[in-house]
N, C-alpha and C. Protein backbone atom coordinates (compact mmCIF):
# COMPACT_ATOMS: atom_id res chain seq x y z
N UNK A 1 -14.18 -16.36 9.32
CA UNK A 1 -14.40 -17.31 8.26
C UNK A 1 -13.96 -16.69 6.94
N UNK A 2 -13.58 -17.29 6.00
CA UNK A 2 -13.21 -17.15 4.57
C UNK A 2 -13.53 -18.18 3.87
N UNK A 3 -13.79 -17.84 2.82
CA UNK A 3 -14.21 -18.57 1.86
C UNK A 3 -13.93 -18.13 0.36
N UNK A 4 -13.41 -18.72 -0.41
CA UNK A 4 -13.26 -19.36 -1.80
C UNK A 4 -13.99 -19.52 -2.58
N UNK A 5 -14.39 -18.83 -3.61
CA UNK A 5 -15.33 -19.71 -4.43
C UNK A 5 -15.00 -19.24 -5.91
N UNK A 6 -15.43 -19.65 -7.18
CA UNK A 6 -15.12 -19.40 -8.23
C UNK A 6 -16.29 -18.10 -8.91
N UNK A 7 -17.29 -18.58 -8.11
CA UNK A 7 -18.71 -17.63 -8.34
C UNK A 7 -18.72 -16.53 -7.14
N UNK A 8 -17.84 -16.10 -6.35
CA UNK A 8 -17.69 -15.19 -5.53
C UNK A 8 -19.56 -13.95 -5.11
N UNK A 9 -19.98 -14.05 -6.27
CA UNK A 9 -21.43 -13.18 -5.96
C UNK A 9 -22.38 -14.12 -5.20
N UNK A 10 -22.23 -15.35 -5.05
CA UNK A 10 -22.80 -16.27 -4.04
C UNK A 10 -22.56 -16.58 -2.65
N UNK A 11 -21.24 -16.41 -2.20
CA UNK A 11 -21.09 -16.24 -1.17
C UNK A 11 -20.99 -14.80 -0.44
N UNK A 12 -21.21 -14.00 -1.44
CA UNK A 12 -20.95 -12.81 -0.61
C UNK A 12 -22.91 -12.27 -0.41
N UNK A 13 -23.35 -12.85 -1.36
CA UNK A 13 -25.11 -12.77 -1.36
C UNK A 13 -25.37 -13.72 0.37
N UNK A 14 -24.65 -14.64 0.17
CA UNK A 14 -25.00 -15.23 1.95
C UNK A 14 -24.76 -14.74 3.08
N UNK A 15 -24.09 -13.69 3.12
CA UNK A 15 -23.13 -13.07 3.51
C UNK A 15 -21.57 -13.43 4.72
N UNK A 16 -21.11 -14.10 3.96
CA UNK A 16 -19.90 -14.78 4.22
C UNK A 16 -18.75 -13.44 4.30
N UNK A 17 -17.63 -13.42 5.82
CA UNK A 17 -17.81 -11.78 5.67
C UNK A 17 -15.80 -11.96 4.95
N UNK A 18 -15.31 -13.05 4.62
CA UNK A 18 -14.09 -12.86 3.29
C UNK A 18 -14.44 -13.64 2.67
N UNK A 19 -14.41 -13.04 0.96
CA UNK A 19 -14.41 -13.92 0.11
C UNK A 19 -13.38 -14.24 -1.20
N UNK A 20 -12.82 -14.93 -1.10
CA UNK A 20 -11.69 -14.90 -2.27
C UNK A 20 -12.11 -15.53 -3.75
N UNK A 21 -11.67 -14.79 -4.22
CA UNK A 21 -12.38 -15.09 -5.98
C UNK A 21 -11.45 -16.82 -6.37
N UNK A 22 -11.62 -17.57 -7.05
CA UNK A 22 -10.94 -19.00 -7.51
C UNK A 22 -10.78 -18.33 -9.03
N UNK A 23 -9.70 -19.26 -9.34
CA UNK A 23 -9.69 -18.96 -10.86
C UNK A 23 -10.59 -19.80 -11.66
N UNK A 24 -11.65 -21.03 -11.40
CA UNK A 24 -12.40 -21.69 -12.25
C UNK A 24 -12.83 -22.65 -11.23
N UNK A 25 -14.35 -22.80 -11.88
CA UNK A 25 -15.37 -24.11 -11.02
C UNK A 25 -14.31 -25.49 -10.79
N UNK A 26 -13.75 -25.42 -11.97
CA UNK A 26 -13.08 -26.80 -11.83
C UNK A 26 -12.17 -27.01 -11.45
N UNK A 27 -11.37 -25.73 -11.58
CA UNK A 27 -9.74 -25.71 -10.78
C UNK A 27 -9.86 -24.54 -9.81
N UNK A 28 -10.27 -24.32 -8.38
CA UNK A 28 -10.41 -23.29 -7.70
C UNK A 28 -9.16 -22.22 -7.53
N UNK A 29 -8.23 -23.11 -7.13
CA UNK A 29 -6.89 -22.42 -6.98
C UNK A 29 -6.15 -23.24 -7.64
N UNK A 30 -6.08 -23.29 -8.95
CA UNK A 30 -4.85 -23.70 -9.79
C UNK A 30 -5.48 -23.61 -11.29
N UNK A 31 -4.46 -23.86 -12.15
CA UNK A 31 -4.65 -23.61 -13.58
C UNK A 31 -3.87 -24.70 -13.97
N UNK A 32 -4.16 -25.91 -14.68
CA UNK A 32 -3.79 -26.73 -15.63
C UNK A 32 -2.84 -26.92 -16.56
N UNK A 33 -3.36 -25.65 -17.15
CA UNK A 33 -2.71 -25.05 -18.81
C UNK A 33 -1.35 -24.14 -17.85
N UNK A 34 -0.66 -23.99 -17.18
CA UNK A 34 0.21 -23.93 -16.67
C UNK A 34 1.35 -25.08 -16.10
N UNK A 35 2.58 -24.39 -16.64
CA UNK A 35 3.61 -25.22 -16.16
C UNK A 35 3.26 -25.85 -14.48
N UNK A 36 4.19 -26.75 -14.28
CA UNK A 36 4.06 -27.44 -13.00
C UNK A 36 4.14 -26.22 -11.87
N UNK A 37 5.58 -25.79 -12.39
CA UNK A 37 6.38 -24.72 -11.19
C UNK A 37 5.42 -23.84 -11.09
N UNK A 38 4.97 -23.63 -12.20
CA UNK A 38 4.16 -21.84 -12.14
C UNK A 38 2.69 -21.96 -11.58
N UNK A 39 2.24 -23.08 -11.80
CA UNK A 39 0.37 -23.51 -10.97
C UNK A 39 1.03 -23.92 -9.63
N UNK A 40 2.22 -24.80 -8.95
CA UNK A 40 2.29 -24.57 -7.59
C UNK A 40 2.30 -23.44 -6.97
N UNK A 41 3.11 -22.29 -7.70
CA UNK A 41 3.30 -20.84 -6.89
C UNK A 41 1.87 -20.13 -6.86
N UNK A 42 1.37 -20.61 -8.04
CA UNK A 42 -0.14 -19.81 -7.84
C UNK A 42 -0.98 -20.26 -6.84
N UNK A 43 -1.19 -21.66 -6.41
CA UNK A 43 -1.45 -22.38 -5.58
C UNK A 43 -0.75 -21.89 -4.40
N UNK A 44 0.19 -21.88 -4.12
CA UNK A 44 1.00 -21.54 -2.86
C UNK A 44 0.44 -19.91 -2.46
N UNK A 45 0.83 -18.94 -3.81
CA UNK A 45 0.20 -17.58 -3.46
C UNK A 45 -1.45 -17.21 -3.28
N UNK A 46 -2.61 -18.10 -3.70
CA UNK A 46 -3.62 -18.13 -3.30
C UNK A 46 -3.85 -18.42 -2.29
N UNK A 47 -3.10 -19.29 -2.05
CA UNK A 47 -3.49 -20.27 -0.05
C UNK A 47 -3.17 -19.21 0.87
N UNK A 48 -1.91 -18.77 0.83
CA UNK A 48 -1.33 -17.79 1.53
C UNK A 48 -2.12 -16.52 1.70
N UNK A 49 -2.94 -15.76 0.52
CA UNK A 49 -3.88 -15.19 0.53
C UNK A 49 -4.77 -15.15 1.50
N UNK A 50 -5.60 -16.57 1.04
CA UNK A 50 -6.81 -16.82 2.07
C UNK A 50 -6.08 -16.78 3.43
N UNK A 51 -5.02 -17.21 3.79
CA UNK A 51 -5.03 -17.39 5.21
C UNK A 51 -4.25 -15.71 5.60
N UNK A 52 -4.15 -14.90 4.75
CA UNK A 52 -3.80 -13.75 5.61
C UNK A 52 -5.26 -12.77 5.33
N UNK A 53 -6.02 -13.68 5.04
CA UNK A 53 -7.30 -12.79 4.72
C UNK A 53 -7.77 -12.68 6.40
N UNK A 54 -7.77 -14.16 6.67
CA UNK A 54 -8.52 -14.39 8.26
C UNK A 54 -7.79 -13.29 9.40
N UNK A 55 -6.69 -12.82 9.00
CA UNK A 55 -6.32 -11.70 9.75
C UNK A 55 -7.02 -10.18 10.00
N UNK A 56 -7.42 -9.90 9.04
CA UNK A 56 -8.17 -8.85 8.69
C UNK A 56 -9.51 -8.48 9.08
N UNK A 57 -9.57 -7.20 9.86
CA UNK A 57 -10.91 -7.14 10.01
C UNK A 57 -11.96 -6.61 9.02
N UNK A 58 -13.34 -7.00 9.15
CA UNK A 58 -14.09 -6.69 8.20
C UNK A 58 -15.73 -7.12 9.11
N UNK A 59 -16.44 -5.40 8.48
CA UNK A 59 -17.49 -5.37 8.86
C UNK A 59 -18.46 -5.72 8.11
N UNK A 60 -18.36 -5.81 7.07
CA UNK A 60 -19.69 -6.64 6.19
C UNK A 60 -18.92 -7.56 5.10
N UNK A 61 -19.68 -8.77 4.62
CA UNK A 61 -18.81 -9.05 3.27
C UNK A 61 -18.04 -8.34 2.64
N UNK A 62 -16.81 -9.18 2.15
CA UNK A 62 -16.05 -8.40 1.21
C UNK A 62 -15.64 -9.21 0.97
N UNK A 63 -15.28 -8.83 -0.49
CA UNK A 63 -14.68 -9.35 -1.37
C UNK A 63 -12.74 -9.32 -2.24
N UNK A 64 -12.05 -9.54 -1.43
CA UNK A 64 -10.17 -9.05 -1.39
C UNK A 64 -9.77 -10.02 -2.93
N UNK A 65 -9.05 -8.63 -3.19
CA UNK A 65 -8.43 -9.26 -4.66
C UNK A 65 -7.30 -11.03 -4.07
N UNK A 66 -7.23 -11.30 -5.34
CA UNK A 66 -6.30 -12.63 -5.01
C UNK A 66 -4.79 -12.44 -5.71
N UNK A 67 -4.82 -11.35 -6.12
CA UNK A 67 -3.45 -10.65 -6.07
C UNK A 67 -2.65 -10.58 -4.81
């Protein structure tokens, strides 16, 4: 399982065992105040993230940069 959140110290307090940081409550994976092109790639490179997170093993919560 992985999970997303913008408040990341909440899911990892449940213990949810990936957690990827969002950039904002309101925009999880995207930014607004960004050009079109440049919030899809961020969008595209966050998604891609989470789903190479589920590859990874992990013994207790953690928390993986979204770099």
């Amino acid at each position: 399982m992985a999970y997303c959140s913008a408040i990341p110290s909440i899911p990892i307090s449940m213990g949810v065992p990936r957690v990827l940081p969002g950039i904002a409550v309101t925009h999880l994976l995207g930014n607004p105040a960004l050009p079109p092109a440049d919030e899809r790639e961020l969008r595209e490179r966050l998604t891609a993230r989470a789903l190479a997170m589920l590859t990874e093993q992990v013994a207790k919560p953690t928390l993986f940069p979204s770099a």
